[in-house]
Protein backbone atom coordinates (compact mmCIF):
# COMPACT_ATOMS: atom_id res chain seq x y z
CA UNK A 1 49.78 34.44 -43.42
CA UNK A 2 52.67 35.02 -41.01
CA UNK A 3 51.07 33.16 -38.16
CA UNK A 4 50.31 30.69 -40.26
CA UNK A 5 54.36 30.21 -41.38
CA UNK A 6 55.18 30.15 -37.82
CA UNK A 7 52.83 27.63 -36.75
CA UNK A 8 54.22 25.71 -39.42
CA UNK A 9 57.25 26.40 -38.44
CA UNK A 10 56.28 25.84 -34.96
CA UNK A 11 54.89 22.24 -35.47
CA UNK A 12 57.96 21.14 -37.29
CA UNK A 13 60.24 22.01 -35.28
CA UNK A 14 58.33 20.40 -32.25
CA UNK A 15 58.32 17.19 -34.55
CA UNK A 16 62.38 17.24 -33.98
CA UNK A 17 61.98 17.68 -30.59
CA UNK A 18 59.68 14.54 -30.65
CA UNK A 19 62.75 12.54 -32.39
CA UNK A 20 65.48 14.12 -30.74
CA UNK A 21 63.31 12.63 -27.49
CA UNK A 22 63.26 9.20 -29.59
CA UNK A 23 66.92 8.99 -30.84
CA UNK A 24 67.65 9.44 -27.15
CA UNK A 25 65.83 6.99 -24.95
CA UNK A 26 66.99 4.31 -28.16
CA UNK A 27 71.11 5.29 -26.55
CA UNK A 28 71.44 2.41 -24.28
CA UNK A 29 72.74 3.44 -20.55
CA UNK A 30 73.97 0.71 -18.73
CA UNK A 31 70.33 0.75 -17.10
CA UNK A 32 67.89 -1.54 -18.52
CA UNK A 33 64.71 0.76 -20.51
CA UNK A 34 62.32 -1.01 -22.91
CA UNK A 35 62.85 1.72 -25.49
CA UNK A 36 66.40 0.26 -26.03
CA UNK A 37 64.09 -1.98 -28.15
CA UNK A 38 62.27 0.21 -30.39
CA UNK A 39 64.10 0.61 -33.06
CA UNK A 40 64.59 -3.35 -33.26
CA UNK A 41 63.35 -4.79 -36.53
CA UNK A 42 62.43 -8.58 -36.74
CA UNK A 43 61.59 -10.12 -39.75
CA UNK A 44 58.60 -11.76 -38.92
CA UNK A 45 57.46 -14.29 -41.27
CA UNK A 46 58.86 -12.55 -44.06
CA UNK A 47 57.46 -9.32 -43.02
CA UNK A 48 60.05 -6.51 -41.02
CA UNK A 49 58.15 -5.80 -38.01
CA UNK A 50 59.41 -3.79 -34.97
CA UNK A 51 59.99 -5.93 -31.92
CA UNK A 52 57.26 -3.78 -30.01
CA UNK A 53 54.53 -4.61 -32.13
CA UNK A 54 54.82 -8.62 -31.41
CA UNK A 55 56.41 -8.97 -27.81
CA UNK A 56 55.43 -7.39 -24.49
CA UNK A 57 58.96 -6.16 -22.76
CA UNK A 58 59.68 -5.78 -19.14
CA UNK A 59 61.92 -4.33 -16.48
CA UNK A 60 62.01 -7.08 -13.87
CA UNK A 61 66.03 -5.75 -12.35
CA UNK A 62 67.64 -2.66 -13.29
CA UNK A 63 69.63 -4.18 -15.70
CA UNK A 64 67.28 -6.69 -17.26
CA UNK A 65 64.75 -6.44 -20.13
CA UNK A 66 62.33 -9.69 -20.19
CA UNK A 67 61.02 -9.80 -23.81
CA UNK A 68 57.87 -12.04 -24.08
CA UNK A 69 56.67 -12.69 -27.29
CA UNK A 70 52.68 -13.35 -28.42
CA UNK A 71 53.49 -16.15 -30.64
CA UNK A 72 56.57 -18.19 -29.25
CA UNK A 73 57.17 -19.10 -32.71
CA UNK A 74 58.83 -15.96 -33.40
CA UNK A 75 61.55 -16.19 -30.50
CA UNK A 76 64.29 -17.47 -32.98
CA UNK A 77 63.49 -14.72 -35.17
CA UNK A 78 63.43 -12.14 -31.74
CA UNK A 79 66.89 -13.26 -31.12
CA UNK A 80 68.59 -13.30 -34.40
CA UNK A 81 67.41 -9.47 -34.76
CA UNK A 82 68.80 -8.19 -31.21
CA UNK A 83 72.41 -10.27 -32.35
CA UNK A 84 71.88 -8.09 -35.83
CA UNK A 85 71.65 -5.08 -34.27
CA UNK A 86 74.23 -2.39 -32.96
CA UNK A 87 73.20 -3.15 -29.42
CA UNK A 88 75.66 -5.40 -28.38
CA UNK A 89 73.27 -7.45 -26.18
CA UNK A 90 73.38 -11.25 -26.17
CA UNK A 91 70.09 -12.81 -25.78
CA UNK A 92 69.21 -15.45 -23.04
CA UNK A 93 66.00 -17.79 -24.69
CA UNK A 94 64.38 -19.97 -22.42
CA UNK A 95 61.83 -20.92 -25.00
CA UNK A 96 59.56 -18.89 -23.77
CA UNK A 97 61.01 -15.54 -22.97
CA UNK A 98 64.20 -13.82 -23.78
CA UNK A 99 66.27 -12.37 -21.28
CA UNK A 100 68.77 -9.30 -22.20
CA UNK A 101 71.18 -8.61 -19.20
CA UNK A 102 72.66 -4.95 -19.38
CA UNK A 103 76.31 -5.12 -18.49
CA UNK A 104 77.65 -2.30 -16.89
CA UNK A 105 79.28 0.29 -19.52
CA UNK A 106 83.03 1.02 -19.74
CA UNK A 107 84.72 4.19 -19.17
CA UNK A 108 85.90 4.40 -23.23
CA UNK A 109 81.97 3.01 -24.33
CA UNK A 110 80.45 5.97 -22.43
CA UNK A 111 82.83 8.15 -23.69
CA UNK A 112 81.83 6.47 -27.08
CA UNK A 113 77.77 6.75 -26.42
CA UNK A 114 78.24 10.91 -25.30
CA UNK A 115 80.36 11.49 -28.87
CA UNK A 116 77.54 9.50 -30.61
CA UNK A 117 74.71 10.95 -28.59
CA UNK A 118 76.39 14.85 -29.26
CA UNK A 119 76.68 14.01 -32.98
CA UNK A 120 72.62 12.90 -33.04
CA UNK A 121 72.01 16.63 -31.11
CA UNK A 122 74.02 18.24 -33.41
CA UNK A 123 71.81 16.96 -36.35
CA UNK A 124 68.77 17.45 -34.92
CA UNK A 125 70.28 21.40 -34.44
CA UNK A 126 71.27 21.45 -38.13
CA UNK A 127 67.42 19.70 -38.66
CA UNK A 128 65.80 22.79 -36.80
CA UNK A 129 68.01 25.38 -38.40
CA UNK A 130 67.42 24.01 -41.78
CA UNK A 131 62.95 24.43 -40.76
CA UNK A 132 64.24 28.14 -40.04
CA UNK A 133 65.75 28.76 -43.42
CA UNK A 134 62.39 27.85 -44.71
CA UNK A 135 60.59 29.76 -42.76
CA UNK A 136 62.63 32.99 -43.50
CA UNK A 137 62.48 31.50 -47.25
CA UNK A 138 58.87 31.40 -46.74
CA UNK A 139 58.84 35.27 -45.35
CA UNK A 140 61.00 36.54 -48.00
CA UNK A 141 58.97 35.47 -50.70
CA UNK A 142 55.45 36.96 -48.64
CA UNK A 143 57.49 40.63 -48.75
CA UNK A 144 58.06 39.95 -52.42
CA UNK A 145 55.02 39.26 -53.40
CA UNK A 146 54.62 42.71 -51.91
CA UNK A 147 51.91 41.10 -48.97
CA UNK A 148 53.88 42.19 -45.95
CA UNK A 149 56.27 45.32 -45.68
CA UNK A 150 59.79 45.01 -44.96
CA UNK A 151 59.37 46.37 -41.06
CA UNK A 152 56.56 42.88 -40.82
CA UNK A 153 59.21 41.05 -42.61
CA UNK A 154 62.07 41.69 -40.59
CA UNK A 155 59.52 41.46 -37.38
CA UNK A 156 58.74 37.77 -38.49
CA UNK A 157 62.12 36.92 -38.79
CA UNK A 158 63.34 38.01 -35.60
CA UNK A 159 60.40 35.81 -34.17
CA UNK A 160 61.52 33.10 -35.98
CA UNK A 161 65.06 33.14 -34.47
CA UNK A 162 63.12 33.21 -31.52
CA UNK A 163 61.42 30.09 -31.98
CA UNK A 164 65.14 28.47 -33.61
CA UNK A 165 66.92 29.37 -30.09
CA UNK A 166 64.08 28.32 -28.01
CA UNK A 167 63.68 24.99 -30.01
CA UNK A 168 67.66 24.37 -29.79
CA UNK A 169 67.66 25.19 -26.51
CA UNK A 170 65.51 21.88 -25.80
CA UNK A 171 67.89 20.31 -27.65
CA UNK A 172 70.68 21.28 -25.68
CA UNK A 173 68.84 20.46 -22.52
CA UNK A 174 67.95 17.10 -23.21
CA UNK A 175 71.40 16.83 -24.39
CA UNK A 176 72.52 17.37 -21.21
CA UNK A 177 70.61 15.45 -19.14
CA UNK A 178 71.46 12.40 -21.55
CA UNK A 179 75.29 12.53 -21.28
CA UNK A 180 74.58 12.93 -17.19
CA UNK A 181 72.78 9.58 -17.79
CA UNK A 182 75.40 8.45 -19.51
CA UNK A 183 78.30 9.43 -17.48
CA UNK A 184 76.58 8.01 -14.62
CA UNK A 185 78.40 5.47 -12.96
């Protein structure tokens, strides 16, 4: 029973990871990377569909993403949604591709992206200390039930403070290596 709450546990808190990892690469750099893109929704014939999932995008330069769509119908629609977004990229159509140029960031925009991109961490921390409360919840209610004793009990939650630090610990580390990214001039 307790292994299973920590695998649950466990997996959750790996699934934070997964968009701490996503919320991340989406923080644009000053250096052109495709998954600037992901979270780009196009309306697509009436239907919102993510920019991924109907153009192939490139890295020809450092700071240039070539978007190339599958139905070149769709490149109006490509374009309005990048001008919609938060990006603030302005879209080059030749008709048949788009071209995004990356301009170098400012001093005050990276200082900007690292208070945006420590607010995200701090989330996901509150995200992964919110699956611990659970999970202690979850314990609690096991040495109530009278199915583990209170020794097991406070042995599972010391394990699952273990598993909290080493899962914020990630956090902090990719953290890290994203405002070093950032900051990088």
């Amino acid at each position: 029973m307790i292994a299973q709450i920590l695998e649950d546990g466990k997996a959750r808190m790996e699934e934070v990871i997964n968009r701490t990892k996503k919320a991340f690469a989406g923080v644009r750099t000053g250096r052109a990377n495709p998954a600037l893109l992901d979270r780009i929704i196009v309306s697509y014939y009436g239907t919102p569909t993510p920019l991924p999932q109907m153009a192939s995008v490139s890295v020809p330069e450092p700071r240039m993403l070539v978007i190339t769509p599958w139905d070149k119908n769709s490149i109006k629609d490509i374009e309005k949604a990048i001008l919609a977004s938060d990006l603030g990229l302005v879209p080059n159509n030749d008709g048949t591709v788009i071209r995004l140029a990356i301009p170098p960031l400012t001093e005050e925009r990276r200082k900007d992206l690292v208070r945006l991109v420590r607010k995200d961490a701090e989330d996901f921390r509150v995200a992964v200390r919110n699956i611990r409360r659970d999970l202690n919840e979850a314990a609690k209610k096991l040495e109530k039930d009278g199915e583990i004793s209170e020794d097991e009990l406070r042995r599972t939650q010391d394990e699952i403070q273990k598993l909290t630090d080493r899962y914020i610990e990630q956090i902090d580390e990719l953290l890290k290596v994203k405002e070093k990214e950032i900051l990088e001039v």
